[in-house]
C-alpha atoms as a PDB file:
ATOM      1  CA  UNK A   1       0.000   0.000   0.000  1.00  0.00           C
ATOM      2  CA  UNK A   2       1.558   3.457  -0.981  1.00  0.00           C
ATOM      3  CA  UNK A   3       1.955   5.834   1.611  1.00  0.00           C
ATOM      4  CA  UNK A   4       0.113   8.995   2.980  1.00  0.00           C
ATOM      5  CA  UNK A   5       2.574  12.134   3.177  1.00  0.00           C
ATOM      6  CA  UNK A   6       1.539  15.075   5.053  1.00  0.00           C
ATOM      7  CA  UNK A   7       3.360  18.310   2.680  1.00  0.00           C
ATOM      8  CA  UNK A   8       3.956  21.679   3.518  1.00  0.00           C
ATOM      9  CA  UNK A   9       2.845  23.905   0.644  1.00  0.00           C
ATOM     10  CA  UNK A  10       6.072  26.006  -0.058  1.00  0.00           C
ATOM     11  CA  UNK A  11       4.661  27.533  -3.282  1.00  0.00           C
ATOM     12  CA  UNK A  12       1.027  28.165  -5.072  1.00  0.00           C
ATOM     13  CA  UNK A  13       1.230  30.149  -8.471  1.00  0.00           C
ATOM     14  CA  UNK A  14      -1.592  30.828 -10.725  1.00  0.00           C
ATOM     15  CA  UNK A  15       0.045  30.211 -14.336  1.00  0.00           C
ATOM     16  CA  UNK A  16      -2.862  31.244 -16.398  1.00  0.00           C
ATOM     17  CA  UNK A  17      -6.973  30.839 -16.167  1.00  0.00           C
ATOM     18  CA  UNK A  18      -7.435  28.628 -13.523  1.00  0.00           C
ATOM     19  CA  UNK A  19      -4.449  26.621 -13.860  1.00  0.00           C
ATOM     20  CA  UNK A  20      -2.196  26.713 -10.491  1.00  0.00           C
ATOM     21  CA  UNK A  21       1.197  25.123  -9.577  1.00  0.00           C
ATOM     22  CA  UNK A  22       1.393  24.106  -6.156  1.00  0.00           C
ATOM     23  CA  UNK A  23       4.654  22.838  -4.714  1.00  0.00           C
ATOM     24  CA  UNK A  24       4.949  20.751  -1.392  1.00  0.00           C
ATOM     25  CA  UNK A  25       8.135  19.841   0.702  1.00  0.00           C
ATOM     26  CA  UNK A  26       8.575  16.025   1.199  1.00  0.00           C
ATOM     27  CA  UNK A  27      11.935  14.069   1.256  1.00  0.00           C
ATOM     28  CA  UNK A  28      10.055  10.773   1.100  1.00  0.00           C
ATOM     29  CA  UNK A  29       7.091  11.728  -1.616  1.00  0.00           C
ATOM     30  CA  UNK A  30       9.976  13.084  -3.455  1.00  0.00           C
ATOM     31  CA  UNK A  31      12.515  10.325  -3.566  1.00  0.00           C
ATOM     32  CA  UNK A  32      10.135   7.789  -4.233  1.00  0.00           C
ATOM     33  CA  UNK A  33       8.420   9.630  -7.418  1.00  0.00           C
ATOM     34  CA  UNK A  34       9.048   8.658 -11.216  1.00  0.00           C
ATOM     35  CA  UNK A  35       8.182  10.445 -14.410  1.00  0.00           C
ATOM     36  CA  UNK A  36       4.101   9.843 -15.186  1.00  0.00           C
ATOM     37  CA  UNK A  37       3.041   8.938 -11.654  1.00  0.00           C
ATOM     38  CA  UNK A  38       0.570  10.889 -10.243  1.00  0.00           C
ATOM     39  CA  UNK A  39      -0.343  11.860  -6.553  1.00  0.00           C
ATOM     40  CA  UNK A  40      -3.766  11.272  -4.795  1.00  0.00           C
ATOM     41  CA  UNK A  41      -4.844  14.762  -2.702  1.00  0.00           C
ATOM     42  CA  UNK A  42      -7.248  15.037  -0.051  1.00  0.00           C
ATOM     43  CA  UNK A  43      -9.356  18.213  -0.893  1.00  0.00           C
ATOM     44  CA  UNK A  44     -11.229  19.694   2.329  1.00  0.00           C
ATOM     45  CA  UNK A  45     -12.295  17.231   5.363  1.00  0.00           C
ATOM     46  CA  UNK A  46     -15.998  17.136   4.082  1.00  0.00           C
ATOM     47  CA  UNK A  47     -14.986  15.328   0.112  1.00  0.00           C
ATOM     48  CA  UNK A  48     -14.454  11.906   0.781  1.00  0.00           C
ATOM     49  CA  UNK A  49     -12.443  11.106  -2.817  1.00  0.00           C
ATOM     50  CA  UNK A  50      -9.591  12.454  -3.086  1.00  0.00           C
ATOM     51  CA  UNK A  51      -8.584  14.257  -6.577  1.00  0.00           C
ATOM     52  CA  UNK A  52      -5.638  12.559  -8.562  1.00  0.00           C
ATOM     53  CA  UNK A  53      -2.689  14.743 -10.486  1.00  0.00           C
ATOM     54  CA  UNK A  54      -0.286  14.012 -11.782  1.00  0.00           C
ATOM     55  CA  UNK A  55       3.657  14.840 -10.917  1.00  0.00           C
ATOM     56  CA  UNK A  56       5.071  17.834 -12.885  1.00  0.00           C
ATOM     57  CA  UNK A  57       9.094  17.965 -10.984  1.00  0.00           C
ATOM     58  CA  UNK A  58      10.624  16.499  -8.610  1.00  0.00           C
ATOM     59  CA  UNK A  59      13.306  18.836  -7.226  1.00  0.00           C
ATOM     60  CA  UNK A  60      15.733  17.482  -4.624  1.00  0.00           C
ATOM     61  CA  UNK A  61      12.808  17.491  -1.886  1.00  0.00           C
ATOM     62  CA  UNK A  62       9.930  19.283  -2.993  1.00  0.00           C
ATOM     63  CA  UNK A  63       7.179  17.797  -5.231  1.00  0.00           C
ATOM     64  CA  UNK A  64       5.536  20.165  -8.021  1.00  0.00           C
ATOM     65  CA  UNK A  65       2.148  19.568  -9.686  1.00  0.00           C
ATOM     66  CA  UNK A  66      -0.318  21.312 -11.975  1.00  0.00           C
ATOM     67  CA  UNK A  67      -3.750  21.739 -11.964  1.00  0.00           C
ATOM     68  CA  UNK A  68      -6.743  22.921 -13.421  1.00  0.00           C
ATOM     69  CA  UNK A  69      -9.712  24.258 -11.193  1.00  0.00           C
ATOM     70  CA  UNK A  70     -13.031  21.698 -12.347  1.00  0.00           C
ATOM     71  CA  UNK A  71     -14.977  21.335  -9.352  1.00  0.00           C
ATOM     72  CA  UNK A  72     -15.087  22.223  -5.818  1.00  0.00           C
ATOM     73  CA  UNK A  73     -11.985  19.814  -4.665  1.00  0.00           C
ATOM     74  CA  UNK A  74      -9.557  21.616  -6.959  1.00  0.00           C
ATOM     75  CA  UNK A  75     -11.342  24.638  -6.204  1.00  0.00           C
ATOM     76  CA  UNK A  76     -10.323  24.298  -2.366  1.00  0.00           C
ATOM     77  CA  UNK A  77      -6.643  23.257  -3.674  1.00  0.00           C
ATOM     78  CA  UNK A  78      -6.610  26.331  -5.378  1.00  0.00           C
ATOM     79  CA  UNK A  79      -6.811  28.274  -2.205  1.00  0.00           C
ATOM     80  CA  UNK A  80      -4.646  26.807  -0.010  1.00  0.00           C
ATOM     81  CA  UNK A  81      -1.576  28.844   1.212  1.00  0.00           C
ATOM     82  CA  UNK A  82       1.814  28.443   1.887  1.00  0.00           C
ATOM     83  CA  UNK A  83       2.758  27.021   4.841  1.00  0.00           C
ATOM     84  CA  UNK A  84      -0.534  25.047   4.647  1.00  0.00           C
ATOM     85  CA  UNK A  85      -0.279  21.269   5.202  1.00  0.00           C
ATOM     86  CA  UNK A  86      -1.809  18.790   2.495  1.00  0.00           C
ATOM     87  CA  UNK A  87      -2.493  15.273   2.959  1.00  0.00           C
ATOM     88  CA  UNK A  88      -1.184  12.987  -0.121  1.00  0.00           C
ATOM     89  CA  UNK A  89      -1.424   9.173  -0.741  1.00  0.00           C
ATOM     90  CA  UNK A  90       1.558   7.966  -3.759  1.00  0.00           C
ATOM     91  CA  UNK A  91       3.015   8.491  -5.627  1.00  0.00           C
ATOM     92  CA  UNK A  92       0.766   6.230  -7.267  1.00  0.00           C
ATOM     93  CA  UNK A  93       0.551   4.067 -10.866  1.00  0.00           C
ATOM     94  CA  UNK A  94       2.937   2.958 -13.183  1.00  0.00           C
ATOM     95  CA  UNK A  95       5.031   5.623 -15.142  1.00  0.00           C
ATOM     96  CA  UNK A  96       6.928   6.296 -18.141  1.00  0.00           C
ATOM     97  CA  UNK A  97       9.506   3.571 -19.675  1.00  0.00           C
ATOM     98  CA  UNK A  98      12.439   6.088 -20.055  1.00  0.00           C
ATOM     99  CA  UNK A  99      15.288   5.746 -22.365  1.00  0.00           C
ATOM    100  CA  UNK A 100      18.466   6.593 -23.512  1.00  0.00           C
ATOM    101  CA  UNK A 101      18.341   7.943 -27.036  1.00  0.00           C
ATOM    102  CA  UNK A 102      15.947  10.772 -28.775  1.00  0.00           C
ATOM    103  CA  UNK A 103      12.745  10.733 -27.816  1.00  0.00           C
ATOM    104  CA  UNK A 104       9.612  13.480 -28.428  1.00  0.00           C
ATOM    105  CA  UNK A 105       7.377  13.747 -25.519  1.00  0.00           C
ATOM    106  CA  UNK A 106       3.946  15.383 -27.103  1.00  0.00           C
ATOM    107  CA  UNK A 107       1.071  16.594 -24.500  1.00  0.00           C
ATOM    108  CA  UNK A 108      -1.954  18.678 -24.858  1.00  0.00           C
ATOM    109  CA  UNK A 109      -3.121  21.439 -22.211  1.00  0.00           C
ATOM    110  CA  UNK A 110      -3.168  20.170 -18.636  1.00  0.00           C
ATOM    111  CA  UNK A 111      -1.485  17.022 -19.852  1.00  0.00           C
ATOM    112  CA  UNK A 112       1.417  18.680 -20.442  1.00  0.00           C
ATOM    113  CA  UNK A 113       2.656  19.169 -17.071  1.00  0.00           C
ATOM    114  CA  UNK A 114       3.552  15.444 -16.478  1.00  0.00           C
ATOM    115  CA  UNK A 115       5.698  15.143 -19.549  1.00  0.00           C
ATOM    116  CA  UNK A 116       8.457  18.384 -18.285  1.00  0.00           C
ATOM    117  CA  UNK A 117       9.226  15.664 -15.041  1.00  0.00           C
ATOM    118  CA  UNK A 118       9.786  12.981 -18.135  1.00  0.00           C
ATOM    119  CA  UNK A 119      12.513  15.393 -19.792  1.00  0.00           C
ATOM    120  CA  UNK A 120      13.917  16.592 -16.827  1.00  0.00           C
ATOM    121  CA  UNK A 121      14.284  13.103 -15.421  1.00  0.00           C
ATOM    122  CA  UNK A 122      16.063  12.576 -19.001  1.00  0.00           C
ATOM    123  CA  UNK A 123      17.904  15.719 -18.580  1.00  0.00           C
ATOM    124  CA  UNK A 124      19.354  14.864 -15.271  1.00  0.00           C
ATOM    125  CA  UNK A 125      20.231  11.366 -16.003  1.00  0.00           C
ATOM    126  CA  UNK A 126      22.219  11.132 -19.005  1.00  0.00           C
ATOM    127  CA  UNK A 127      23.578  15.039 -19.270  1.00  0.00           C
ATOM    128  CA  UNK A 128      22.151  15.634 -22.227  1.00  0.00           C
ATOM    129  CA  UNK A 129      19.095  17.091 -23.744  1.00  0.00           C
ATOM    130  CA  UNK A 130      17.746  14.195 -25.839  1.00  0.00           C
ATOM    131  CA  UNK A 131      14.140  15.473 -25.844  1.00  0.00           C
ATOM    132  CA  UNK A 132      11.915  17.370 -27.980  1.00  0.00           C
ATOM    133  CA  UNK A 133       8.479  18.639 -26.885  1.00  0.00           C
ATOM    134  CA  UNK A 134       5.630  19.293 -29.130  1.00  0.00           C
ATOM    135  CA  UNK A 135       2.815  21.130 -26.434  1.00  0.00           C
ATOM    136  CA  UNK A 136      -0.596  21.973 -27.952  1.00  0.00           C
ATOM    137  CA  UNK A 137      -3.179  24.200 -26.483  1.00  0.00           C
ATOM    138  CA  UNK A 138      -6.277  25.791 -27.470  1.00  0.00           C
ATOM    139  CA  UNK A 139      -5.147  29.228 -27.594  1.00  0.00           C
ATOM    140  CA  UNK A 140      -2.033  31.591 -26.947  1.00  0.00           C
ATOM    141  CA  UNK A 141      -3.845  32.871 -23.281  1.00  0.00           C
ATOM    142  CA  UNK A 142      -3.466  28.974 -21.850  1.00  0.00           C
ATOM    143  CA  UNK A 143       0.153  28.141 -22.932  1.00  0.00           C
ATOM    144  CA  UNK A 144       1.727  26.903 -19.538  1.00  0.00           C
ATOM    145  CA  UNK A 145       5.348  26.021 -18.987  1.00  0.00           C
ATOM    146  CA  UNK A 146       7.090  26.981 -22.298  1.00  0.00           C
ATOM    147  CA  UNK A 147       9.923  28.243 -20.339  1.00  0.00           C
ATOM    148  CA  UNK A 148      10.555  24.930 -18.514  1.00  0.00           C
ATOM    149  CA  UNK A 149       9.932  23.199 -20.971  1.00  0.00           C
ATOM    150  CA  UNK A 150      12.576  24.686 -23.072  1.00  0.00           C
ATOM    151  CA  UNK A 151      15.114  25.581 -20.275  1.00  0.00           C
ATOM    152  CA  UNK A 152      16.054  21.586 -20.875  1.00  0.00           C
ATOM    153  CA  UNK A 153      14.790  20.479 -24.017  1.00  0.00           C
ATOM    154  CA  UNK A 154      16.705  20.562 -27.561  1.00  0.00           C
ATOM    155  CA  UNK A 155      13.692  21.682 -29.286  1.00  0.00           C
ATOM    156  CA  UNK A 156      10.127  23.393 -28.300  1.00  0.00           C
ATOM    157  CA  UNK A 157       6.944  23.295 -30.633  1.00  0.00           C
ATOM    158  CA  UNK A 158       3.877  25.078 -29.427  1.00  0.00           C
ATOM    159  CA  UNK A 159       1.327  24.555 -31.217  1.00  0.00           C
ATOM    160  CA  UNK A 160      -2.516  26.349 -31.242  1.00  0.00           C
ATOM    161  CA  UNK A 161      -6.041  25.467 -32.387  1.00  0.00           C
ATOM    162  CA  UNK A 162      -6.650  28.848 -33.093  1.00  0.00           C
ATOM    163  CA  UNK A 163      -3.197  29.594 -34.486  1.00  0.00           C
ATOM    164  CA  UNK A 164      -2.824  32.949 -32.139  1.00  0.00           C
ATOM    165  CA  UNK A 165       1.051  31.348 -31.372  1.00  0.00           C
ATOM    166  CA  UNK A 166       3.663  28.740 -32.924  1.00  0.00           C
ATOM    167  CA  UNK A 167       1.722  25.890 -35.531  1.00  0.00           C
ATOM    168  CA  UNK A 168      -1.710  26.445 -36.278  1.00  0.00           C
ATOM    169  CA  UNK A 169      -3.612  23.051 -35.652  1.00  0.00           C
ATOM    170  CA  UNK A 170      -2.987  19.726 -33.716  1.00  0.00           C
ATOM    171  CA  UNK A 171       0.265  18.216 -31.843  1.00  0.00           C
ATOM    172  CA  UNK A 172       0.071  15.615 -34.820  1.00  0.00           C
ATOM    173  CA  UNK A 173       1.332  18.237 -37.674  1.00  0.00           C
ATOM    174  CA  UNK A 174       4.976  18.367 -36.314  1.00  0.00           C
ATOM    175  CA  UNK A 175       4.889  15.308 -35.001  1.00  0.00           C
ATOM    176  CA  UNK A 176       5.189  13.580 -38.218  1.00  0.00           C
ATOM    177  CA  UNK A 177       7.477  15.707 -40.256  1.00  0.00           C
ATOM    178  CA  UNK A 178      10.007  14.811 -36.619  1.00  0.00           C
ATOM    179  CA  UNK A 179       9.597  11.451 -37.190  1.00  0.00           C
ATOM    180  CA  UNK A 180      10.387  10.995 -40.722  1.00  0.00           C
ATOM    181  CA  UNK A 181      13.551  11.679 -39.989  1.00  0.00           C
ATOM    182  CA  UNK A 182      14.054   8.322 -38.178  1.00  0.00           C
ATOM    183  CA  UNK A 183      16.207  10.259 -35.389  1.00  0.00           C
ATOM    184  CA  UNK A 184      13.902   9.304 -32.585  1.00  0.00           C
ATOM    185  CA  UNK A 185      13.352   6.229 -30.091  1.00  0.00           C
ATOM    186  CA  UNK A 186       9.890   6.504 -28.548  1.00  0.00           C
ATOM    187  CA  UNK A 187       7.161   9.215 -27.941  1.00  0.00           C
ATOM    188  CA  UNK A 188       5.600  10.146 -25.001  1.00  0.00           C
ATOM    189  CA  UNK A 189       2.497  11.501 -24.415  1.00  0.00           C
ATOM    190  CA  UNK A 190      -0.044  12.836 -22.378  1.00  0.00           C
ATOM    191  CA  UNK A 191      -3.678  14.948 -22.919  1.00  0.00           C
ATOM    192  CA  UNK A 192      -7.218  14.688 -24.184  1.00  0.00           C
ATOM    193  CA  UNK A 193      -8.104  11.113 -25.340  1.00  0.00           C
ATOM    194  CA  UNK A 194      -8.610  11.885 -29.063  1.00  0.00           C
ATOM    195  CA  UNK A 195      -5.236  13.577 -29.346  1.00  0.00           C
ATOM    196  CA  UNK A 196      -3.273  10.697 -27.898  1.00  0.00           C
ATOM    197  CA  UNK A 197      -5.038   8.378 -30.490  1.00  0.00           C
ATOM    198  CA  UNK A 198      -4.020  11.276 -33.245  1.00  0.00           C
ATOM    199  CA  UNK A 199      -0.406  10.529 -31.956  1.00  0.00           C
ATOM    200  CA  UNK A 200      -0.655   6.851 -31.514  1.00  0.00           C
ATOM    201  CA  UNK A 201      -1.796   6.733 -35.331  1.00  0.00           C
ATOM    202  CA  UNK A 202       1.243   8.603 -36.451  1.00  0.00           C
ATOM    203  CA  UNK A 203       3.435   6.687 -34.093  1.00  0.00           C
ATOM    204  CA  UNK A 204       2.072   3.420 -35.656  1.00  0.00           C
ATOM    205  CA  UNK A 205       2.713   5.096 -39.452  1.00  0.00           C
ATOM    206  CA  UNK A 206       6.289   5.607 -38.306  1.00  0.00           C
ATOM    207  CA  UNK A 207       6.878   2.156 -36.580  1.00  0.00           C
ATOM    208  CA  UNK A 208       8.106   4.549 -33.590  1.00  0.00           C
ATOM    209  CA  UNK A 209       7.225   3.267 -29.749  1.00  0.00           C
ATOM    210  CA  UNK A 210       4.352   5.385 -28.466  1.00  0.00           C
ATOM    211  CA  UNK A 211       3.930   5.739 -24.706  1.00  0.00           C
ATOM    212  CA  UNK A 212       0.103   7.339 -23.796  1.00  0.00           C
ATOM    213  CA  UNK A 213      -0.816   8.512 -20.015  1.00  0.00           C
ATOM    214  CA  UNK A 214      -4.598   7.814 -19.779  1.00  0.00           C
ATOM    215  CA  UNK A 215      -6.812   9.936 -18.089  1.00  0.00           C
ATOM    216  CA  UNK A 216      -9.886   8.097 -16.411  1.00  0.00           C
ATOM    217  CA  UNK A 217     -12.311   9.036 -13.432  1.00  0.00           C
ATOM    218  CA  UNK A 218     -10.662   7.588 -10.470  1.00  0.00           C
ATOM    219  CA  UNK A 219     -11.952   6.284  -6.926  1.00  0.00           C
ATOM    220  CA  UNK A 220     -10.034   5.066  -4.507  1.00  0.00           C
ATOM    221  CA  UNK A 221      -6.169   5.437  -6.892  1.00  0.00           C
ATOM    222  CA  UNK A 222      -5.025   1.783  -6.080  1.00  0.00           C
ATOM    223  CA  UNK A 223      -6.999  -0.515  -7.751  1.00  0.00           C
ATOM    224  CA  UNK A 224      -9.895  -1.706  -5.720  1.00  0.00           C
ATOM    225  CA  UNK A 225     -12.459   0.423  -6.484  1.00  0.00           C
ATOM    226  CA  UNK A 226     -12.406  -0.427 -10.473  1.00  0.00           C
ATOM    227  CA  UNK A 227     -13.674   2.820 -11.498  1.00  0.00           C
ATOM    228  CA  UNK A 228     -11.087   3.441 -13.737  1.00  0.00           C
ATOM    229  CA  UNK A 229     -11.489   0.686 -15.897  1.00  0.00           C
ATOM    230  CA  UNK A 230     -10.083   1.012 -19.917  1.00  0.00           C
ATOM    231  CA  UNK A 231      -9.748  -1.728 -22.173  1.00  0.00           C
ATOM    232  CA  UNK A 232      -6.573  -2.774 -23.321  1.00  0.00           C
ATOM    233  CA  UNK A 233      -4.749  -6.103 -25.123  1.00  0.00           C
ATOM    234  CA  UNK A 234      -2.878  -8.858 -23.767  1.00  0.00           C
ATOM    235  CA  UNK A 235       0.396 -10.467 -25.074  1.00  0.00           C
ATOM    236  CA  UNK A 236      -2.313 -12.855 -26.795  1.00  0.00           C
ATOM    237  CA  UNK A 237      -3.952  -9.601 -28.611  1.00  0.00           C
ATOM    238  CA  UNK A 238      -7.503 -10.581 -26.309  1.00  0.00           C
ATOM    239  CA  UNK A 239      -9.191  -7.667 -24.735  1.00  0.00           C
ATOM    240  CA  UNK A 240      -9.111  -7.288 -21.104  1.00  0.00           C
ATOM    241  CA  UNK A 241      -9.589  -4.566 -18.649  1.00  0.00           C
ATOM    242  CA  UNK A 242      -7.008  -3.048 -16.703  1.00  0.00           C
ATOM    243  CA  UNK A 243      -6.920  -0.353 -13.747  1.00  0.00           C
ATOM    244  CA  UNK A 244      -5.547   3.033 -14.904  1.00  0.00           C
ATOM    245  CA  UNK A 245      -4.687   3.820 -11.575  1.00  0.00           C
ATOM    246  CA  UNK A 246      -2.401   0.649 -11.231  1.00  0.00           C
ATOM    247  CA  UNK A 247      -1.940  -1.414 -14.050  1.00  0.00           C
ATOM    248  CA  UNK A 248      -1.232   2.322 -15.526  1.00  0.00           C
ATOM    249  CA  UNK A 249      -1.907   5.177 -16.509  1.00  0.00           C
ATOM    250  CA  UNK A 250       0.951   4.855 -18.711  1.00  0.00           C
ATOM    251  CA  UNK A 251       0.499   2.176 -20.997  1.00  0.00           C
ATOM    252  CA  UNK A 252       1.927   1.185 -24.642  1.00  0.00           C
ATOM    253  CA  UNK A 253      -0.182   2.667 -27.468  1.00  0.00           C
ATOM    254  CA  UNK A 254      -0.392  -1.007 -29.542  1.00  0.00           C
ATOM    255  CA  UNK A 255      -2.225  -2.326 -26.598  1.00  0.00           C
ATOM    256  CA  UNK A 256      -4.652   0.256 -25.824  1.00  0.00           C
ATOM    257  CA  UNK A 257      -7.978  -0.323 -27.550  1.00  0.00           C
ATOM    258  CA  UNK A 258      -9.245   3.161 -28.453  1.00  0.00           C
END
């Protein structure tokens, strides 16, 4: 059974429209986080369930993660304070396979946060910046982390619906003129459902390794309460349902059954 950490709150930042990035202290929570893992927060002593998010840093002892305000448990997130003490069960699931060589990590609004932990993780390991992020939002106003992001990455592609800043249209448009070069190991990605299947697809084209973070409701965040339920392959190519929360949320794109 994972643990429950009681954090301080050393920072809270509002990045842009209801998005906030709260950093706790935590030596333990800290050491014992890995790229796409995500943390299970107690929101207010009257909401029983508590809201999952996933890890955006890890930085010697604190813990960072990102959030957007959807309901009255991230709404009473959004107000705590430094110095303000939150209760936290994980980390929790089953992260990102890292590796060695060039990879392109490829997220979409609030699922970006998860994938600048995967390239700093990168970063930090082999001394290099082997990464190259491709982050797509809906409009210039809710870009978040550019600056992180490209503080340790070899390349930076924003890209907009709207086309008010960097590519006008989806993650998938630089996405596959990067991988016709061949120069690049895996992809990693994170976001709305439909745009991870857009990547998987080119991924697939490509014969490149696709790595997707799925986003479900979740319950309880270990595996017993079976609310986050998505159907996905066996070695055998037979559907069978696995737990987001524990048999994921990271799981190989070939196996997911969209």
């Amino acid at each position: 059974m994972p643990d429950v950490h009681f954090c301080k709150i050393v920072k809270n930042i509002l990045l842009t429209d209801a998005i906030y990035s709260i950093t706790v202290k935590n030596r333990n929570l800290a050491f014992g986080s890995f790229p796409g893992q995500f943390l299970h927060i107690k929101c207010g002593e009257a909401r029983l369930l508590r809201r999952p998010i996933s890890i955006c840093n890890v930085m010697e002892d604190h813990v960072n993660f990102v959030f957007e305000v959807k309901g009255e448990g991230t709404k009473w997130l959004s107000k705590r304070l430094p110095g303000d003490q939150l209760d936290i069960l994980g980390p929790l699931g089953k992260g990102y396979e890292m590796v060695n060589g060039k990879f392109i990590v490829a997220g979409g609004g609030v699922g970006t946060p998860p994938l600048l932990y995967a390239v700093n993780y990168a970063a930090n390991k082999t001394e290099n910046r082997n990464a190259t992020a491709i982050l797509g939002f809906r409009s210039s106003d809710r870009i978040i982390l550019k600056d992180e992001f490209e503080s340790v990455c070899k390349k930076v592609y924003i890209t907009t619906d709207d086309g008010s800043a960097g590519i006008h249209g989806a993650v998938t448009k630089p996405l596959e003129d990067l991988l016709k070069t061949g120069e690049y190991e895996t992809v990693m990605s994170c976001g709305q459902i439909l745009m991870q299947k857009a990547v998987a697809e080119v991924c697939k084209k490509y014969d490149v390794n696709c790595q997707v973070s799925l986003e479900e409701r979740m319950g309880c965040g270990v595996g017993a309460c079976l609310v986050c339920a998505c159907a996905v392959k066996d070695k055998e190519g037979n559907e069978q349902m696995n737990r987001a929360c524990a048999d994921g949320p990271v799981f190989n794109s070939k196996n997911v059954i969209w």
